[in-house]
N, C-alpha and C. Protein backbone atom coordinates (compact mmCIF):
# COMPACT_ATOMS: atom_id res chain seq x y z
N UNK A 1 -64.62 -77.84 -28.65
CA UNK A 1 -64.74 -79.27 -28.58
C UNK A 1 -64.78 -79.91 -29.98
N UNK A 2 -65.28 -79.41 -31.04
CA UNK A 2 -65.43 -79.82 -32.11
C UNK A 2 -64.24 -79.28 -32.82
N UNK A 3 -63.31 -78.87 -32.61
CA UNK A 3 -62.25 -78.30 -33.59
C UNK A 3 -61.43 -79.75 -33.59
N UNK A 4 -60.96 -80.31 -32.85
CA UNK A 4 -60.37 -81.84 -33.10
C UNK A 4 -61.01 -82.83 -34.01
N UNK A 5 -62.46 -82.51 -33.80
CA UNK A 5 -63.03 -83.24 -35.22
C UNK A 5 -62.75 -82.70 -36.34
N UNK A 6 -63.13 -81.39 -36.85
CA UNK A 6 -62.53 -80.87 -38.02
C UNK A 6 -61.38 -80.71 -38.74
N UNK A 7 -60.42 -80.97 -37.19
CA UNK A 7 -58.79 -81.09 -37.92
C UNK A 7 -58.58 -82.58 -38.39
N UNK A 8 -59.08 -83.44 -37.97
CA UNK A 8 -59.11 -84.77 -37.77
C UNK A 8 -60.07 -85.06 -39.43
N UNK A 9 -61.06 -84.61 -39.50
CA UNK A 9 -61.46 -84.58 -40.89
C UNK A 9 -60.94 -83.92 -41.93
N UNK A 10 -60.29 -82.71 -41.27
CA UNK A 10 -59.38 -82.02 -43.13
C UNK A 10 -58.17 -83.05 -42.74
N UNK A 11 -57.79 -83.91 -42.05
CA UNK A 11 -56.50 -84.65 -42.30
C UNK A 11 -56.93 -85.72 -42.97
N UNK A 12 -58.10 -86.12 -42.76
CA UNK A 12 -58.27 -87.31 -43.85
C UNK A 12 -58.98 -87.44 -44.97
N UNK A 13 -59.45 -86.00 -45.64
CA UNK A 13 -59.84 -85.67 -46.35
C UNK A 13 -57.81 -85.64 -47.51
N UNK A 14 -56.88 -84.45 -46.75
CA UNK A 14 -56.02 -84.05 -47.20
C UNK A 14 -54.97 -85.88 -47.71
N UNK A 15 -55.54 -86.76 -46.74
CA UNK A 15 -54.48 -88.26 -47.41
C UNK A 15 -55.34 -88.52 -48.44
N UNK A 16 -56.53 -88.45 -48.42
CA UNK A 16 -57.56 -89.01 -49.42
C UNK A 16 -57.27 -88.83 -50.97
N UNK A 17 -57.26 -87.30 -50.41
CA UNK A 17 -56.64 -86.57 -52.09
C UNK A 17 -55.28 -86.99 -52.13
N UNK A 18 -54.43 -87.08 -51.52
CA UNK A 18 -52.71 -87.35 -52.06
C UNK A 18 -52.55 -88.65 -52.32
N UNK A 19 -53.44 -89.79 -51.98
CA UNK A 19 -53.65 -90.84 -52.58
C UNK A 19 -54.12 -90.87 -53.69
N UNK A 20 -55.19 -90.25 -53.91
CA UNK A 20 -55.81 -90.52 -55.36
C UNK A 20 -54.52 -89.45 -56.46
N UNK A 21 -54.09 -88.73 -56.15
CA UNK A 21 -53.29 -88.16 -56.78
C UNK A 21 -52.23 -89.18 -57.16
N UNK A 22 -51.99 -89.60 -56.21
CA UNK A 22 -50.64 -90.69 -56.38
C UNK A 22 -50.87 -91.75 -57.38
N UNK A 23 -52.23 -92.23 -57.47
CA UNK A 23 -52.65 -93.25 -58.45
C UNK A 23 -53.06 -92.62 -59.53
N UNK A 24 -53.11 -91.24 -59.95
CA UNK A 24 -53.31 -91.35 -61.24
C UNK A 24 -52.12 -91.29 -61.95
N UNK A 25 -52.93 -91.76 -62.87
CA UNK A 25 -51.55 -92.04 -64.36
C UNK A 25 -50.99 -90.46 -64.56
N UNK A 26 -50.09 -90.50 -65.38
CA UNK A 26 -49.38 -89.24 -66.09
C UNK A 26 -48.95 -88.08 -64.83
N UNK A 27 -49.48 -88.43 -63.67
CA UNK A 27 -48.97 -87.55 -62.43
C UNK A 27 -47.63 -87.76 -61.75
N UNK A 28 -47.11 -86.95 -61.50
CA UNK A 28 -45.79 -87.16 -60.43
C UNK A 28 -45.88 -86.20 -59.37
N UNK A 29 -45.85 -86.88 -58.30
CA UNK A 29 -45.84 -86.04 -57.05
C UNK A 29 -44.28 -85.75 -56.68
N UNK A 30 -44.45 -84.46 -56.30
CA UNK A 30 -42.37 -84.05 -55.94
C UNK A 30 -42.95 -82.95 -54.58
N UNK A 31 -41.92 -83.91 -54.34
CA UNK A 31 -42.05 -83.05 -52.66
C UNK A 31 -40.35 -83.68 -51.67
N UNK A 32 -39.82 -83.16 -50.92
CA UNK A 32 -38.65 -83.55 -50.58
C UNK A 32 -39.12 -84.52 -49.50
N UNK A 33 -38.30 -85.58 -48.38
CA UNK A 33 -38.39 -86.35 -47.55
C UNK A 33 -39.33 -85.49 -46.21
N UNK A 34 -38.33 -84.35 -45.94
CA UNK A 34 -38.97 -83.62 -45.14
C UNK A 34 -40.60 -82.80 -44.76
N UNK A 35 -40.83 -82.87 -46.16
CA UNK A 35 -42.07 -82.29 -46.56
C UNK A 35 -43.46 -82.92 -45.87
N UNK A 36 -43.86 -82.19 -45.49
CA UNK A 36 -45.62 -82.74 -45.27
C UNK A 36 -46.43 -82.86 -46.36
N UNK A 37 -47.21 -83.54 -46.41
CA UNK A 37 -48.58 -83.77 -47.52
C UNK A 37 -49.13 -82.85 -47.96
N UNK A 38 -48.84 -81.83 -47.40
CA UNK A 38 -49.20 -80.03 -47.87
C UNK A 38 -49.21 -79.63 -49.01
N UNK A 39 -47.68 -79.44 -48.40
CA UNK A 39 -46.46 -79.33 -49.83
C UNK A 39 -46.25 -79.92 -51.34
N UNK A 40 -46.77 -81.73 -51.38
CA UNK A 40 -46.58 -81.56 -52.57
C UNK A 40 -47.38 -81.61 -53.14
N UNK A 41 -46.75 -81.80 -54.53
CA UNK A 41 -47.31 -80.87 -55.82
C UNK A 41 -47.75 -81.43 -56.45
N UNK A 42 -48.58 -81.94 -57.89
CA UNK A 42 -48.95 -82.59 -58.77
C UNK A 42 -48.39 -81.71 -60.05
N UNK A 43 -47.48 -82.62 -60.53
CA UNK A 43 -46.73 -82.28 -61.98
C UNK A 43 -47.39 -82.83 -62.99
N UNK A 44 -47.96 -82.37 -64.29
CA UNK A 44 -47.94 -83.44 -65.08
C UNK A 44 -47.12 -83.80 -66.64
N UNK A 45 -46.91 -84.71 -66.77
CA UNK A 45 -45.77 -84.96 -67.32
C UNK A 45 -46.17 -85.57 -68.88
N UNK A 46 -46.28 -84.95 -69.91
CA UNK A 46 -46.27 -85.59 -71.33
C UNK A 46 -45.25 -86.61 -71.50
N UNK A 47 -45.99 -88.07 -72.03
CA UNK A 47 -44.91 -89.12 -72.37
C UNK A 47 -44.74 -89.38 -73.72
N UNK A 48 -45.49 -88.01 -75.04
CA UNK A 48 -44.25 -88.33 -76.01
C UNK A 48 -44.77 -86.71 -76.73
N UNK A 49 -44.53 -86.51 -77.69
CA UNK A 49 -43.82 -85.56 -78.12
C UNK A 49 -45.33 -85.09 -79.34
N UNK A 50 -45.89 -85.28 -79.53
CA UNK A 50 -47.13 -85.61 -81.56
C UNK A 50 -47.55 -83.67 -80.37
N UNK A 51 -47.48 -83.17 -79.31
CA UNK A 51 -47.80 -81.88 -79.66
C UNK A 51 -46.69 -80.96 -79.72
N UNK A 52 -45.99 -81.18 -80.71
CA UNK A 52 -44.16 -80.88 -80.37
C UNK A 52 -44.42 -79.38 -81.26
N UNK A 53 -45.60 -79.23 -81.97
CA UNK A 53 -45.91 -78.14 -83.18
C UNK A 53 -46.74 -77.56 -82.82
N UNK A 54 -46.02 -75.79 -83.29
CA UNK A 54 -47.33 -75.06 -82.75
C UNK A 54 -48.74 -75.06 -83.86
N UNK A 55 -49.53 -74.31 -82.90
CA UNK A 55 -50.64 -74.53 -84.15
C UNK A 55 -51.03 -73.94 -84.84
N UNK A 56 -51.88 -73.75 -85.71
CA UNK A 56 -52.33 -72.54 -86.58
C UNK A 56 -53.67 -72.15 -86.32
N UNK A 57 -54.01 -70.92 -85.81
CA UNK A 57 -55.08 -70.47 -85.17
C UNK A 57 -55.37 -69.34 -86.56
N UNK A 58 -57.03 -69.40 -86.33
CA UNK A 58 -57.51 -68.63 -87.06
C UNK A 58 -58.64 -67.94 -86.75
N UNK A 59 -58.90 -66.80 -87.09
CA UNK A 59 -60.34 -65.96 -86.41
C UNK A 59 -61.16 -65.57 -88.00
N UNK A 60 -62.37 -65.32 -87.18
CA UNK A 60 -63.58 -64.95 -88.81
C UNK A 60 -63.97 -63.88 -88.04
N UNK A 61 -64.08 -62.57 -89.25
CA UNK A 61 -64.55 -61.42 -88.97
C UNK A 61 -65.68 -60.77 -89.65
N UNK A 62 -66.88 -61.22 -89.34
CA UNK A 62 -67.98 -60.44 -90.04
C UNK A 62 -67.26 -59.25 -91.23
N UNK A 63 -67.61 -59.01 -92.19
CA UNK A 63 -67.49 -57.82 -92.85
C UNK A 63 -68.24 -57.29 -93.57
N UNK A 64 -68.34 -56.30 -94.36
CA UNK A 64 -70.18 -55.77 -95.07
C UNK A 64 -69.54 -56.81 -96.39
N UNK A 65 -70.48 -57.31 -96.71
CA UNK A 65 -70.12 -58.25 -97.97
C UNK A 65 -69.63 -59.27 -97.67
N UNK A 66 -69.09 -60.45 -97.00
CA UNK A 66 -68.59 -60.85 -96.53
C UNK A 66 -67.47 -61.51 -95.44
N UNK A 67 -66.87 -61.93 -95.39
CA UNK A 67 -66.20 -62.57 -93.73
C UNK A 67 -64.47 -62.47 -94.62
N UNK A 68 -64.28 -61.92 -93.53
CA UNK A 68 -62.27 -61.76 -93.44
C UNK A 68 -61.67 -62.90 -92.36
N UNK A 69 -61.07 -63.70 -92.54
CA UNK A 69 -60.74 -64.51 -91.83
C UNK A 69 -58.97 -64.67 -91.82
N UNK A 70 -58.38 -64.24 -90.79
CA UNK A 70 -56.94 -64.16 -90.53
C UNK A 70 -56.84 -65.27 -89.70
N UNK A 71 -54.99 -65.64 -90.56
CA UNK A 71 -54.76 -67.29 -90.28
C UNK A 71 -53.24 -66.66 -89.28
N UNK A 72 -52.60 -67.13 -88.25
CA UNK A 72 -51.77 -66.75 -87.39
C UNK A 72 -51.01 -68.34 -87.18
N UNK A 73 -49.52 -68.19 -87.44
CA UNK A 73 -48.77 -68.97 -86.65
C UNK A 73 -47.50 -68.69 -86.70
N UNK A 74 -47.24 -69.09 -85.04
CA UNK A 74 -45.64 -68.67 -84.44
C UNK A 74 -44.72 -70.27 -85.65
N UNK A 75 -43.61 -68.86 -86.32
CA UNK A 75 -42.50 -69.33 -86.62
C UNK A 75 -41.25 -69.85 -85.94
N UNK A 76 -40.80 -70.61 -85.46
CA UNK A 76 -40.32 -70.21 -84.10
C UNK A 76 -38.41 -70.64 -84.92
N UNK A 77 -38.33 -71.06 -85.77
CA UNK A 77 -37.21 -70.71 -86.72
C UNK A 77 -36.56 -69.48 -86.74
N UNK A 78 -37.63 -69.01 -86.80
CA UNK A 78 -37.37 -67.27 -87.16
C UNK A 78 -38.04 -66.46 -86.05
N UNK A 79 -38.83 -66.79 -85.19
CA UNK A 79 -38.83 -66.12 -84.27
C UNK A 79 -39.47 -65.29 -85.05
N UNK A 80 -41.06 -65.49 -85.50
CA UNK A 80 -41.61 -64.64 -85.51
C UNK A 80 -42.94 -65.19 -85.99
N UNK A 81 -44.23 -64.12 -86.45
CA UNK A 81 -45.70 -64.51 -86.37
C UNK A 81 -45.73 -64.11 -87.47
N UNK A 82 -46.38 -65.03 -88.33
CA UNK A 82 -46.77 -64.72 -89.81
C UNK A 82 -48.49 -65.01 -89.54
N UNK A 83 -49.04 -63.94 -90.44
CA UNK A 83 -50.08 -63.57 -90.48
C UNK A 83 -50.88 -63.48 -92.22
N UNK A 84 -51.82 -64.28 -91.99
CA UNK A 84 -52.15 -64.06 -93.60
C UNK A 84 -53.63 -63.83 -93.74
N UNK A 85 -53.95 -63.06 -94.43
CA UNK A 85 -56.06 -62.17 -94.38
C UNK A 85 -56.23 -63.03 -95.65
N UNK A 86 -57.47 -63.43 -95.44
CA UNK A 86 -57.95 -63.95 -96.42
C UNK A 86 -59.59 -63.55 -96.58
N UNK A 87 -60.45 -62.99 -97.59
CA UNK A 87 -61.57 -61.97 -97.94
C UNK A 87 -62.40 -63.36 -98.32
N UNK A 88 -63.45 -63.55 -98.10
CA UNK A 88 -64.10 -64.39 -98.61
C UNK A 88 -65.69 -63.63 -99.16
N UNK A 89 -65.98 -63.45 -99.85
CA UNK A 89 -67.46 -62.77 -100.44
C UNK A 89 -68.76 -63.81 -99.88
N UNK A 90 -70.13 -62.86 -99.93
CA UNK A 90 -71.65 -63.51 -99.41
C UNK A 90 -71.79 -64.29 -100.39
N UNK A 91 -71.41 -64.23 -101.57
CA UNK A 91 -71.43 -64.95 -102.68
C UNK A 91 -70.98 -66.39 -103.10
N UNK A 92 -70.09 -66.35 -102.44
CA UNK A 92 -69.64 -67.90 -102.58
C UNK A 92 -69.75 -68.36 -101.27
N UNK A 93 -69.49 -69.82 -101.06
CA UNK A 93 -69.72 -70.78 -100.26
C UNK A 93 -68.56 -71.13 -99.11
N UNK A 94 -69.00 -70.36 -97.80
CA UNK A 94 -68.00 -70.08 -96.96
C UNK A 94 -67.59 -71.50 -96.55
N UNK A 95 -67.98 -73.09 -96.33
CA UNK A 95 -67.26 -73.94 -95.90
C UNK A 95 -66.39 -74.44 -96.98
N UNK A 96 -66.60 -74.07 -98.08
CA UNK A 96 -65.49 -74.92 -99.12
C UNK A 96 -64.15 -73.90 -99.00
N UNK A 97 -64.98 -72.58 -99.20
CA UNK A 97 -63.41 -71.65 -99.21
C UNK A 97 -62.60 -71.66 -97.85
N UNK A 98 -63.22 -71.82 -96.59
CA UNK A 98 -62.23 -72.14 -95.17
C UNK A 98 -61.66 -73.57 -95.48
N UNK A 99 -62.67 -74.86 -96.25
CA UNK A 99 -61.74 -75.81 -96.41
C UNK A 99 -60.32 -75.46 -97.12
N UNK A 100 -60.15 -74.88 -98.13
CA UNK A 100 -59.44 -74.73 -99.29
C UNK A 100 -58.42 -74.21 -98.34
N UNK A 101 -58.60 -73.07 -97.90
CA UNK A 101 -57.97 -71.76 -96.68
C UNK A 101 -56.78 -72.62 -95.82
N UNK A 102 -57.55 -73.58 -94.89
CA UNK A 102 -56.54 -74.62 -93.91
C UNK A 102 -56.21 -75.46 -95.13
N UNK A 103 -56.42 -76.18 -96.04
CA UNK A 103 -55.30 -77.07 -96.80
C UNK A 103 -54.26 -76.15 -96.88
N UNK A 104 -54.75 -75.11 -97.94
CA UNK A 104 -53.42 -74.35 -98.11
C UNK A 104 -52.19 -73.59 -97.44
N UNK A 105 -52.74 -73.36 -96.00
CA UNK A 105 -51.76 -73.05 -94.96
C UNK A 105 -51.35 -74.01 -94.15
N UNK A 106 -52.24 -75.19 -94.30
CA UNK A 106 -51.04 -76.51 -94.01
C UNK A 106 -50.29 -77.38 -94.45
N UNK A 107 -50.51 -76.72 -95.75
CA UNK A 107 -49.23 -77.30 -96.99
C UNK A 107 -48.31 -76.25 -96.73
N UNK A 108 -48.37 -75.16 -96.34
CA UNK A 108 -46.70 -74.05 -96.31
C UNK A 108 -45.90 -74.46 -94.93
N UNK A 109 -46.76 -75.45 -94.23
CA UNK A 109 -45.93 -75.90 -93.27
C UNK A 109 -44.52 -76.59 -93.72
């Protein structure tokens, strides 16, 4: 007796969401004529381009004496990953030398 209520509630639960889907910004719903509310999909769609570059990722590695920190980014010119280690000592002052670190590998851009 109660299963007509529950279908009756996931159906208006299921317009609820494909409405609010439909109103948000940057979404496109694609689904063919034939399709039920099931089916479609939520795409989302970039409207311009400022992340068109990959990025430059970098990791810090504890070391005895200080931190090794390797800088990684896809070339995609060349189709390939350049990789550069950089040693930093307990001795000097680890936020100036990571500042110094990213200027200088985002000037070889």
């Amino acid at each position: 007796m109660l299963k007509w209520f529950y279908r009756w509630l996931g159906n208006k639960i299921n317009q609820a969401n494909s409405v609010e889907e439909a109103d948000s910004p940057g979404i496109n719903l694609i689904g063919s004529n034939r399709a039920t509310k099931k089916s479609l999909r939520a795409v989302s769609v970039r409207e311009s381009d400022e992340l068109n570059t990959e990025p430059i990722t970098f990791k810090m590695f504890k070391a005895s004496g200080g931190w090794a920190i390797e800088f990684r980014q896809y070339d995609n010119r060349n189709d390939r990953v350049d990789t550069n280690l950089y040693v930093v000592n307990d001795e000097q002052e680890l936020g100036k030398h990571i500042s110094q670190i990213i200027t200088m590998e985002a000037l070889k851009r």
